[in-house]
C-alpha atoms as a PDB file:
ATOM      1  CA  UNK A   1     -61.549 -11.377  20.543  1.00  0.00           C
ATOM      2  CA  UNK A   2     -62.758 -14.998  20.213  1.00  0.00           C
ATOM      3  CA  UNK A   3     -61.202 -17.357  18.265  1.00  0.00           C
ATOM      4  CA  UNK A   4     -63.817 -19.371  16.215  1.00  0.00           C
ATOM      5  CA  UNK A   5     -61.713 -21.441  13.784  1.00  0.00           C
ATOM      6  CA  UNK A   6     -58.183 -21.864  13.369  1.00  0.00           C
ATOM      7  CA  UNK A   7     -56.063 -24.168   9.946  1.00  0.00           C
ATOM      8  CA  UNK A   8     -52.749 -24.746   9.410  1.00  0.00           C
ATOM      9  CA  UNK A   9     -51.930 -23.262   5.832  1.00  0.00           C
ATOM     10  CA  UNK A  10     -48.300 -23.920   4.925  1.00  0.00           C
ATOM     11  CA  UNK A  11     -45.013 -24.041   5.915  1.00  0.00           C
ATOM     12  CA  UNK A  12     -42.423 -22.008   3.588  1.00  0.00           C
ATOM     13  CA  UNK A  13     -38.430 -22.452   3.965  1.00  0.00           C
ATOM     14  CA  UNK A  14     -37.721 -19.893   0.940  1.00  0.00           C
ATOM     15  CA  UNK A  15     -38.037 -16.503   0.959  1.00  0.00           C
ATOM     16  CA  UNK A  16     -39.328 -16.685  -3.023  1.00  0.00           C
ATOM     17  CA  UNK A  17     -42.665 -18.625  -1.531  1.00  0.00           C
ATOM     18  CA  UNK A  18     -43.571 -15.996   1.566  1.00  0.00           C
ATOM     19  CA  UNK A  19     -47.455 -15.900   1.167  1.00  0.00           C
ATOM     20  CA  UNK A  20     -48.696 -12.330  -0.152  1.00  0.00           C
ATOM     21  CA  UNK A  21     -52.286 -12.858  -0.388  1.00  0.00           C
ATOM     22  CA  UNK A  22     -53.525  -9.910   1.344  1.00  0.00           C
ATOM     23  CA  UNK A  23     -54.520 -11.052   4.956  1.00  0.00           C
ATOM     24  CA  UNK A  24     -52.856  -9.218   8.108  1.00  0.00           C
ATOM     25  CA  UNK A  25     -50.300 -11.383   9.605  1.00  0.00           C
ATOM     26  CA  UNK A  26     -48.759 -11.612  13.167  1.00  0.00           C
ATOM     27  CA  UNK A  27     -45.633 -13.274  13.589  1.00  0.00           C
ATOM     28  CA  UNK A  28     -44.183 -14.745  16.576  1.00  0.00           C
ATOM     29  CA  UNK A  29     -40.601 -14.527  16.946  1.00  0.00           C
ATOM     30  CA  UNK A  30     -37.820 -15.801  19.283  1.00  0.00           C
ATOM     31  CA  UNK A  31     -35.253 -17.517  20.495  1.00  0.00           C
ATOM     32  CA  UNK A  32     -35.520 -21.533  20.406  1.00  0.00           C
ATOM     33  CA  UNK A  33     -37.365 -22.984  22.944  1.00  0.00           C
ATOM     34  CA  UNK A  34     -38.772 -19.306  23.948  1.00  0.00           C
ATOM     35  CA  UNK A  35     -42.583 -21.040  23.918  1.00  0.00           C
ATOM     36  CA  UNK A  36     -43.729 -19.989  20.488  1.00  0.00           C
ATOM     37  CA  UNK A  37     -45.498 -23.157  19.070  1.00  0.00           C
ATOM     38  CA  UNK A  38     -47.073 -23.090  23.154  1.00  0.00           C
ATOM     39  CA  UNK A  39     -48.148 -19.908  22.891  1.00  0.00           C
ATOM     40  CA  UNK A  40     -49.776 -19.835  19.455  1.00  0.00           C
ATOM     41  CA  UNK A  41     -51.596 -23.442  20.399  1.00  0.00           C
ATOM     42  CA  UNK A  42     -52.809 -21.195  23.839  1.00  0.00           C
ATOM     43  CA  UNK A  43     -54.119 -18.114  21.631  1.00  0.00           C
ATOM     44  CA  UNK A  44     -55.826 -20.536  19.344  1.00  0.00           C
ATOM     45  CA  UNK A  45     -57.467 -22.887  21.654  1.00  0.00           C
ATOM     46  CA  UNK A  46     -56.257 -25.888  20.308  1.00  0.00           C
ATOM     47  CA  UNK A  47     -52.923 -28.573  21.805  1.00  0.00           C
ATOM     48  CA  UNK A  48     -51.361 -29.598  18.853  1.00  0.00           C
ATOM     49  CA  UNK A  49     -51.948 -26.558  15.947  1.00  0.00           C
ATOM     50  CA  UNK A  50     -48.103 -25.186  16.376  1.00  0.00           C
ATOM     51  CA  UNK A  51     -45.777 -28.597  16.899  1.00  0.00           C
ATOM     52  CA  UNK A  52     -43.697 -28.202  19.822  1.00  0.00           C
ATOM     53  CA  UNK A  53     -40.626 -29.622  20.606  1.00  0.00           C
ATOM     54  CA  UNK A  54     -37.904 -30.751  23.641  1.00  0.00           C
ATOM     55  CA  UNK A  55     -35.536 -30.037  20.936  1.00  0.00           C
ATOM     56  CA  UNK A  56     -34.175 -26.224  20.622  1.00  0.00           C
ATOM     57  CA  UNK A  57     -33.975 -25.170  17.018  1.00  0.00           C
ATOM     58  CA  UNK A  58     -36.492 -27.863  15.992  1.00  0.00           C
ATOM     59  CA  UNK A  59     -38.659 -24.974  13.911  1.00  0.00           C
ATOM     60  CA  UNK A  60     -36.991 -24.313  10.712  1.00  0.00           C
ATOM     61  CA  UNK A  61     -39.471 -22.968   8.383  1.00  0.00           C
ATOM     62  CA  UNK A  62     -42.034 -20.162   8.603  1.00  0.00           C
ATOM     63  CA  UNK A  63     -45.481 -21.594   9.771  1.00  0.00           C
ATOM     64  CA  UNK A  64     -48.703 -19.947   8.182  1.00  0.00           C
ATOM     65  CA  UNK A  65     -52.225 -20.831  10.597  1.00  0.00           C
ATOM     66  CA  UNK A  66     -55.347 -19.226   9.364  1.00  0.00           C
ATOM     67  CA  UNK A  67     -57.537 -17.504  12.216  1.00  0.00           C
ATOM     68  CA  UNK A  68     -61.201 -16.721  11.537  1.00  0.00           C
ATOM     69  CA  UNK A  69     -60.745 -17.263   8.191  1.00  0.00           C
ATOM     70  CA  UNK A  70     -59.487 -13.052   7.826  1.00  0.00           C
ATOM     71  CA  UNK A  71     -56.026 -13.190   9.497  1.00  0.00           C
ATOM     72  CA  UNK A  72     -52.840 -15.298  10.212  1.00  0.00           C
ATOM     73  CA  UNK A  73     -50.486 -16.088  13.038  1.00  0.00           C
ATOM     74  CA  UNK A  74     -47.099 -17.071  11.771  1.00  0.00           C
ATOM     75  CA  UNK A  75     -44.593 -19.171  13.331  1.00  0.00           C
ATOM     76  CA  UNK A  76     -40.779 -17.933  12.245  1.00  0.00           C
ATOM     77  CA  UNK A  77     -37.681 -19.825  13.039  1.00  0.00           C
ATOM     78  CA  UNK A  78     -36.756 -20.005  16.188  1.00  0.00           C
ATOM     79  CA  UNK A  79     -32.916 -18.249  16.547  1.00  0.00           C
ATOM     80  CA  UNK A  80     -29.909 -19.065  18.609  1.00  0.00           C
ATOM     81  CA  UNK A  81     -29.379 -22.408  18.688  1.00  0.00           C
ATOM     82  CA  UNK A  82     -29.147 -25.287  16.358  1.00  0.00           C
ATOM     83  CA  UNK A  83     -27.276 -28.587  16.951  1.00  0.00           C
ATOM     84  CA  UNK A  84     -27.512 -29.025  12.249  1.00  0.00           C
ATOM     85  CA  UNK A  85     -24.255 -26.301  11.355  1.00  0.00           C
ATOM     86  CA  UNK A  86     -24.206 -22.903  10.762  1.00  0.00           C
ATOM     87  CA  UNK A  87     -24.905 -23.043   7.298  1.00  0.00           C
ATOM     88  CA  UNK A  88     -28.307 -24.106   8.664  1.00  0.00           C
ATOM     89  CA  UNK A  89     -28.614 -21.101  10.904  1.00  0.00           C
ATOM     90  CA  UNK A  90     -26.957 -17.984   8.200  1.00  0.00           C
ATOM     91  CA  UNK A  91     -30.309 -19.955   6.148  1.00  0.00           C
ATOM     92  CA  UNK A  92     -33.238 -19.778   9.054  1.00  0.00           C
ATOM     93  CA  UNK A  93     -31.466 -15.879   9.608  1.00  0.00           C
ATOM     94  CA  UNK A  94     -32.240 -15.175   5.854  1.00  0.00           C
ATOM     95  CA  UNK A  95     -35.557 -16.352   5.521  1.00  0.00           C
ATOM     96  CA  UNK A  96     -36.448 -14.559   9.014  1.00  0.00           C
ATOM     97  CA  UNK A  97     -34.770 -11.251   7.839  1.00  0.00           C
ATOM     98  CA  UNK A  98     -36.607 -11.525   4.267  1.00  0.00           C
ATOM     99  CA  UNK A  99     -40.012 -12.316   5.687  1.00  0.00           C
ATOM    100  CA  UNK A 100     -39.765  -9.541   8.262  1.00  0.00           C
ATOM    101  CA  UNK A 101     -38.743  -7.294   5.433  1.00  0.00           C
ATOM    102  CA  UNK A 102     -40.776  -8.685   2.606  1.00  0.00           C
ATOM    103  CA  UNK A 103     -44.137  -9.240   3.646  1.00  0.00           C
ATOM    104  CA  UNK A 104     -46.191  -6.903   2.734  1.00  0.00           C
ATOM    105  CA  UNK A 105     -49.346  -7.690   5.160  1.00  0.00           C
ATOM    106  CA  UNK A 106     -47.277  -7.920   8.396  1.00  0.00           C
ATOM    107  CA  UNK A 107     -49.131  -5.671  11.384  1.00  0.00           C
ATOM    108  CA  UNK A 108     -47.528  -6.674  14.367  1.00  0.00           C
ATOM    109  CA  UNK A 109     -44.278  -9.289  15.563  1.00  0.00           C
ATOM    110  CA  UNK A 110     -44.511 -10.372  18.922  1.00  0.00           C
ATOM    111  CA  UNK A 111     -40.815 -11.037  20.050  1.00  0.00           C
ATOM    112  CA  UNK A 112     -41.048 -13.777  22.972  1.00  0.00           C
ATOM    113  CA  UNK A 113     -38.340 -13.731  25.773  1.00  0.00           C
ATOM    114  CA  UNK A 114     -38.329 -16.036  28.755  1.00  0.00           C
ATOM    115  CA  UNK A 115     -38.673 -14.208  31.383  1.00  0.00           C
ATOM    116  CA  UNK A 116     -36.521 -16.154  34.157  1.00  0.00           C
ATOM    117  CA  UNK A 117     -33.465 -15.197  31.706  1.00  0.00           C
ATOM    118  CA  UNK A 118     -31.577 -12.577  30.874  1.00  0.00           C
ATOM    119  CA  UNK A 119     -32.487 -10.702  26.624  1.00  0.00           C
ATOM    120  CA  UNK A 120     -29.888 -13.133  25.013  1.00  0.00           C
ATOM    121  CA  UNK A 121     -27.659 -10.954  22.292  1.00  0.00           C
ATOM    122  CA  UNK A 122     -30.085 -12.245  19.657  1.00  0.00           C
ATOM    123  CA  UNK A 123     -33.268 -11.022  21.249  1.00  0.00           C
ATOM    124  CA  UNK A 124     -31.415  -7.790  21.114  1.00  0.00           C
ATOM    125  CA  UNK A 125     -30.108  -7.771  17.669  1.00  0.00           C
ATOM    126  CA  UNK A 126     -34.125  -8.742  16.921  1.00  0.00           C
ATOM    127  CA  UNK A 127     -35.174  -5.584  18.884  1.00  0.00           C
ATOM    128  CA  UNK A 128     -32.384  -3.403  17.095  1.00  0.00           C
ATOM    129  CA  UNK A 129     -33.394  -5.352  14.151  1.00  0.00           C
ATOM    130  CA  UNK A 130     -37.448  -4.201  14.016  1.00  0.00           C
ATOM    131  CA  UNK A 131     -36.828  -0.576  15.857  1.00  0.00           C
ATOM    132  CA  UNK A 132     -33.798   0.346  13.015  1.00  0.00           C
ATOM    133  CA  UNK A 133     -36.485  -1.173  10.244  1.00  0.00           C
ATOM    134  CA  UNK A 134     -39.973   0.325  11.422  1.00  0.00           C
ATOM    135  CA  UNK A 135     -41.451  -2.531  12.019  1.00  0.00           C
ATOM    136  CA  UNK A 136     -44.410  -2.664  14.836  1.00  0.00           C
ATOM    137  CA  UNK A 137     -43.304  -4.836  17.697  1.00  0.00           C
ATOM    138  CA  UNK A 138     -44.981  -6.078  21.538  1.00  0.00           C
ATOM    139  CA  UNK A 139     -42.457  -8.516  23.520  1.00  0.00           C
ATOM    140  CA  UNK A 140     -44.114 -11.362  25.162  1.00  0.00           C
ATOM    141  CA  UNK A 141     -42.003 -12.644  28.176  1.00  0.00           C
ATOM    142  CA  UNK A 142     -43.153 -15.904  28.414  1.00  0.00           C
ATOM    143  CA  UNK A 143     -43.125 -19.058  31.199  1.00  0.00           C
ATOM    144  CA  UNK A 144     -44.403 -16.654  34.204  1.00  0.00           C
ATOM    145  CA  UNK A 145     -45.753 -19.459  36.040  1.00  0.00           C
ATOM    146  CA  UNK A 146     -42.300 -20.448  36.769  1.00  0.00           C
ATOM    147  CA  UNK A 147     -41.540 -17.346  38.898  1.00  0.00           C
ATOM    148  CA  UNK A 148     -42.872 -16.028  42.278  1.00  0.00           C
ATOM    149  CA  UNK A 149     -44.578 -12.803  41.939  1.00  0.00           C
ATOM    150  CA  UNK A 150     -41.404 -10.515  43.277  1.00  0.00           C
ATOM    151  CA  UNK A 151     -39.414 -12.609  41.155  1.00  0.00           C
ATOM    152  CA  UNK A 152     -41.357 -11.772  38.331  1.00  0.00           C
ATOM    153  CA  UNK A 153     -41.243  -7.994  39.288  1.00  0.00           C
ATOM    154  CA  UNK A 154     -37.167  -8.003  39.432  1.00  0.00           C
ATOM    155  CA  UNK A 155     -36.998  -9.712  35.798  1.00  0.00           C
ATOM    156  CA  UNK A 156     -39.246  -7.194  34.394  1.00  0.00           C
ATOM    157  CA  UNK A 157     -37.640  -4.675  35.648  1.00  0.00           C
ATOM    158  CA  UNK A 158     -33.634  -6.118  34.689  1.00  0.00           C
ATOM    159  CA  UNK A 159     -35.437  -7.176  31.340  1.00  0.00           C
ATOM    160  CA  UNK A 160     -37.292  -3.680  30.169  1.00  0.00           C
ATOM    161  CA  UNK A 161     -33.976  -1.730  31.515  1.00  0.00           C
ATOM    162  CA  UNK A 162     -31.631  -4.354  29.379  1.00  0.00           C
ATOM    163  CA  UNK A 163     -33.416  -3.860  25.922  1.00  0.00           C
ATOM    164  CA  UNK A 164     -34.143  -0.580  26.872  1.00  0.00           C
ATOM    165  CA  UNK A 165     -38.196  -0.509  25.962  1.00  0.00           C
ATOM    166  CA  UNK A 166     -40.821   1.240  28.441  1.00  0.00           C
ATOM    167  CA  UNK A 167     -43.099  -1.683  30.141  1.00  0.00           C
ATOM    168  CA  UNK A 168     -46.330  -0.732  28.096  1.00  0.00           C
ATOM    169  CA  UNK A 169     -44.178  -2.762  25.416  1.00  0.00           C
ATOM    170  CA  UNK A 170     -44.884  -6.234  27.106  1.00  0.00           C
ATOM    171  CA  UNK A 171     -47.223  -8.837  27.822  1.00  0.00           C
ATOM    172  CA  UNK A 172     -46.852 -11.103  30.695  1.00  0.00           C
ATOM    173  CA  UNK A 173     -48.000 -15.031  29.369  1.00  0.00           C
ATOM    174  CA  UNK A 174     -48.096 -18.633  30.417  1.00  0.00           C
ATOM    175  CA  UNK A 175     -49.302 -21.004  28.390  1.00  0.00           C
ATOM    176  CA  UNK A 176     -49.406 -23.441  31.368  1.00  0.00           C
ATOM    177  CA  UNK A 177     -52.421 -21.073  33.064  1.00  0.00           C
ATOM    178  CA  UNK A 178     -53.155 -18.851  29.916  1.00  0.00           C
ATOM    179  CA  UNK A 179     -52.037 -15.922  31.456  1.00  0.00           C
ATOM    180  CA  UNK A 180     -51.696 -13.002  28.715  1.00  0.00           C
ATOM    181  CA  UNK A 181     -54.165 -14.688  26.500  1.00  0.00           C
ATOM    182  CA  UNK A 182     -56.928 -12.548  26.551  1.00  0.00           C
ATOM    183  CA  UNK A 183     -54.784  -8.994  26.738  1.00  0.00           C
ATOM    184  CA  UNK A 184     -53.156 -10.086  23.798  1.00  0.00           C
ATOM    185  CA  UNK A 185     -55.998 -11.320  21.470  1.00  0.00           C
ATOM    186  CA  UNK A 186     -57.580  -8.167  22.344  1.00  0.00           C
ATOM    187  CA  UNK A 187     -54.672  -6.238  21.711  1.00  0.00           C
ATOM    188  CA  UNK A 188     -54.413  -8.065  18.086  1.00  0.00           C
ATOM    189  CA  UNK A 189     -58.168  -7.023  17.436  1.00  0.00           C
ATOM    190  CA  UNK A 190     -57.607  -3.192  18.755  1.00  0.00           C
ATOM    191  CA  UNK A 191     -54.804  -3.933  15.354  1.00  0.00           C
ATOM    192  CA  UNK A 192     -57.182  -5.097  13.397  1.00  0.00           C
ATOM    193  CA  UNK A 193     -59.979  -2.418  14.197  1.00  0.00           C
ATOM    194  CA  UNK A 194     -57.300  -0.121  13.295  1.00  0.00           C
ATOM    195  CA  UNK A 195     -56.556  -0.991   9.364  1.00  0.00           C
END
């Protein structure tokens, strides 16, 4: 798939204002500081599309971008971590949990993990979360630049065994060397083809 044009559409922080207008969506999900804003600005070609931050919990709102004027990538709030209260983070969980539920042109989530961790409770819970609910799901395991090949073998391994999903399930990505990219656009268009 190539990406020809890309616009930031609107960001949303209430459920009531999720945008139903008919184009497939594919949201990016994870933990703060996971790589999501990188990793949609890699896909799309562009630096600064998807702000990213040194600050975990820094995305609070769901991000709409417009791809080829027929589809979206959405940004959701990152989860886990938030230095503004809890009351802050039961509200990001809502809105995530109503937009995963609610919208009604949703194909795909990719859930990002880092892959030089270990699946965090959340990123199981989020895993539970879209099996339990139906909803189509690839994990990304991001930042594989920053581990040696063997290394890289080990996690996968520790990582598919500890959410319990087969390895077709996962892309491998960088958005340092834009590893993934092109296995995971075309995946996205094989979606697409598909409707």
């Amino acid at each position: 798939m190539e990406i020809k044009n890309v616009k930031y559409l609107t960001s949303v922080v209430d459920a009531s204002k999720i945008l139903q207008d008919g184009k497939a969506e594919f949201a990016f999900v994870g933990r703060s500081n996971v790589g999501k804003s990188s990793l949609i600005n890699m896909l799309c070609n562009r630096k600064k599309l998807a702000l990213t931050s040194s600050t975990p919990g820094k995305t609070k709102m769901i991000n709409y971008f417009l791809v080829n004027n027929s589809f979206k990538f959405v940004d959701l709030p990152g989860y886990g971590y938030s230095k503004t209260g809890k009351s802050h983070v039961k509200r990001w969980a809502d809105i995530l949990e109503k937009y995963l539920l609610l919208s009604k042109q949703l194909k795909l989530v990719f859930c990002l993990i880092d892959c030089r961790i270990q699946p965090t409770e959340n990123d199981k819970m989020m895993i539970d979360f879209l099996l339990y609910n139906n909803i189509p799901f690839k994990v990304i395991l991001t930042k594989i630049d920053k581990l040696s090949k063997s290394q890289l073998a080990s996690q996968f391994d520790i990582i598919a065994k500890g959410l319990g999903l087969r390895k077709e399930s996962f892309f491998l990505s960088s958005s340092n060397n834009r590893n993934g990219r092109e296995e995971i656009l075309n995946y996205i268009e094989g979606v697409l083809a598909s409707e």
